[in-house]
Protein backbone atom coordinates (compact mmCIF):
# COMPACT_ATOMS: atom_id res chain seq x y z
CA UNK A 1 0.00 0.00 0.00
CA UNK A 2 1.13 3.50 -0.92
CA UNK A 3 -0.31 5.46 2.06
CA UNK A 4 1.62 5.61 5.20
CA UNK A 5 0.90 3.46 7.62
CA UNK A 6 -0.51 6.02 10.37
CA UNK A 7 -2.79 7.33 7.85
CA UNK A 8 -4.59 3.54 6.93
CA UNK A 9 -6.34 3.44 10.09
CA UNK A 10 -8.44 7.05 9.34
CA UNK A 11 -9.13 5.82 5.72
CA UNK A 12 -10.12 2.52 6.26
CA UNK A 13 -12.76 4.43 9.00
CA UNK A 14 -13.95 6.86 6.49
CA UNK A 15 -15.02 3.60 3.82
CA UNK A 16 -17.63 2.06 7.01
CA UNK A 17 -20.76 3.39 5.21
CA UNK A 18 -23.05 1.09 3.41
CA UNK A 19 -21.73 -0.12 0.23
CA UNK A 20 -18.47 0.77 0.94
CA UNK A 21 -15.41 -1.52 1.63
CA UNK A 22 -11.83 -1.20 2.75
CA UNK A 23 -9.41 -3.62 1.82
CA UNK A 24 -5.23 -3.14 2.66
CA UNK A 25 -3.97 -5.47 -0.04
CA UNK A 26 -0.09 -6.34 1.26
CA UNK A 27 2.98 -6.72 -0.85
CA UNK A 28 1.12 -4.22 -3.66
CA UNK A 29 1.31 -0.51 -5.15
CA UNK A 30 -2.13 1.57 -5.36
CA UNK A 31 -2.85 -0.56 -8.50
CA UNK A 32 -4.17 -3.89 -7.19
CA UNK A 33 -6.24 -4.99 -9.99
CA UNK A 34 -3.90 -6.90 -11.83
CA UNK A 35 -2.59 -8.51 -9.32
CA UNK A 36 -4.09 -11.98 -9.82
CA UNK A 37 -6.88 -14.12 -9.42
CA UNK A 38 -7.72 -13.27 -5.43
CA UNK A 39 -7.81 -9.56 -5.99
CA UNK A 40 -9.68 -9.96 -9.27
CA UNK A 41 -12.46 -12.11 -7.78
CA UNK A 42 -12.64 -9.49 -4.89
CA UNK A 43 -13.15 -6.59 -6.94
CA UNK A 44 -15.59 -8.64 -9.10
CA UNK A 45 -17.40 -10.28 -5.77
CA UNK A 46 -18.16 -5.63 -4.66
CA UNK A 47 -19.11 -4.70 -7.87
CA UNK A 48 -21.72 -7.33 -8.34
CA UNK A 49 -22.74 -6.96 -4.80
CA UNK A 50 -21.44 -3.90 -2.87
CA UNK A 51 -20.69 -4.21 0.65
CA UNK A 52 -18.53 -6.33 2.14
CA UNK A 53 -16.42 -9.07 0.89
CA UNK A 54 -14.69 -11.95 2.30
CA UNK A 55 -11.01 -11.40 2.07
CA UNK A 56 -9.80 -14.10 3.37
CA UNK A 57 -7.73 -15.06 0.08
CA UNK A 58 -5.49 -11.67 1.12
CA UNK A 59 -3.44 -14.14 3.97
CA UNK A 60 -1.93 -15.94 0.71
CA UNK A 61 -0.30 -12.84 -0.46
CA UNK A 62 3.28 -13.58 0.24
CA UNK A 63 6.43 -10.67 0.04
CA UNK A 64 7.88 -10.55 -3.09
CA UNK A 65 11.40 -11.44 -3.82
CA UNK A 66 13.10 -8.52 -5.34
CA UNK A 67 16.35 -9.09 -6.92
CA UNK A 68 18.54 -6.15 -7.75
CA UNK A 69 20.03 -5.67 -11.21
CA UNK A 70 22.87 -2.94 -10.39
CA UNK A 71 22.77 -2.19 -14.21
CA UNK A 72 19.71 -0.80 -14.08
CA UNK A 73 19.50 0.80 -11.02
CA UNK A 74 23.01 2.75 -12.37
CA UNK A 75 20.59 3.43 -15.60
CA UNK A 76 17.61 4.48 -13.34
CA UNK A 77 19.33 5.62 -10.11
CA UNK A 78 22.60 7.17 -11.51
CA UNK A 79 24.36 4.59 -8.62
CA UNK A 80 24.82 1.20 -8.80
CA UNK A 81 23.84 0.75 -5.05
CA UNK A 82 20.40 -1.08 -5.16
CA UNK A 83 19.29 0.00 -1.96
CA UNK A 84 21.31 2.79 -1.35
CA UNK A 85 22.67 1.23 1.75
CA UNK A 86 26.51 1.07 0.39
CA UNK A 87 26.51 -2.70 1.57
CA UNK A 88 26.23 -4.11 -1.95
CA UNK A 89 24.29 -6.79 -0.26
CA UNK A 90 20.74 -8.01 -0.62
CA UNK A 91 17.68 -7.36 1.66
């Protein structure tokens, strides 16, 4: 999720009216949609009935493993440090 984490709290409070859900969707951007089959069956499961949803699909959401490419973060970044840590090691 994009929003800080002491603002989540306030939003997910303001989205408790009816037809209105909140759902934090972990490991993901503000773009959730194409993140696969759980988050695609949730959005479809509001729209066709709006309210709320059972989420319970959002537990199998694992981290995702990010592997640096210091080629591209010298391209992007103008350094080769990934995660601009000066370690030169993974996290």
């Amino acid at each position: 999720m994009t929003v800080p984490i002491d603002r989540q709290a306030a939003i997910r409070d303001a989205y408790r009216r009816p037809g209105q859900t909140f759902l934090a969707v972990p490991w993901t951007g503000h773009v959730t949609l194409r993140e696969g089959g759980c988050i695609r069956a949730l959005y479809l499961a509001f729209l066709e009935r709006p309210g709320p949803v059972s989420a319970d699909c959002l537990t199998a959401i694992r981290r995702p493993v990010v592997v640096p490419d210091s080629a591209l973060t010298l391209e992007a970044f103008g350094t080769s440090d990934v995660w601009g840590d000066r370690t030169g090691r993974d996290r």
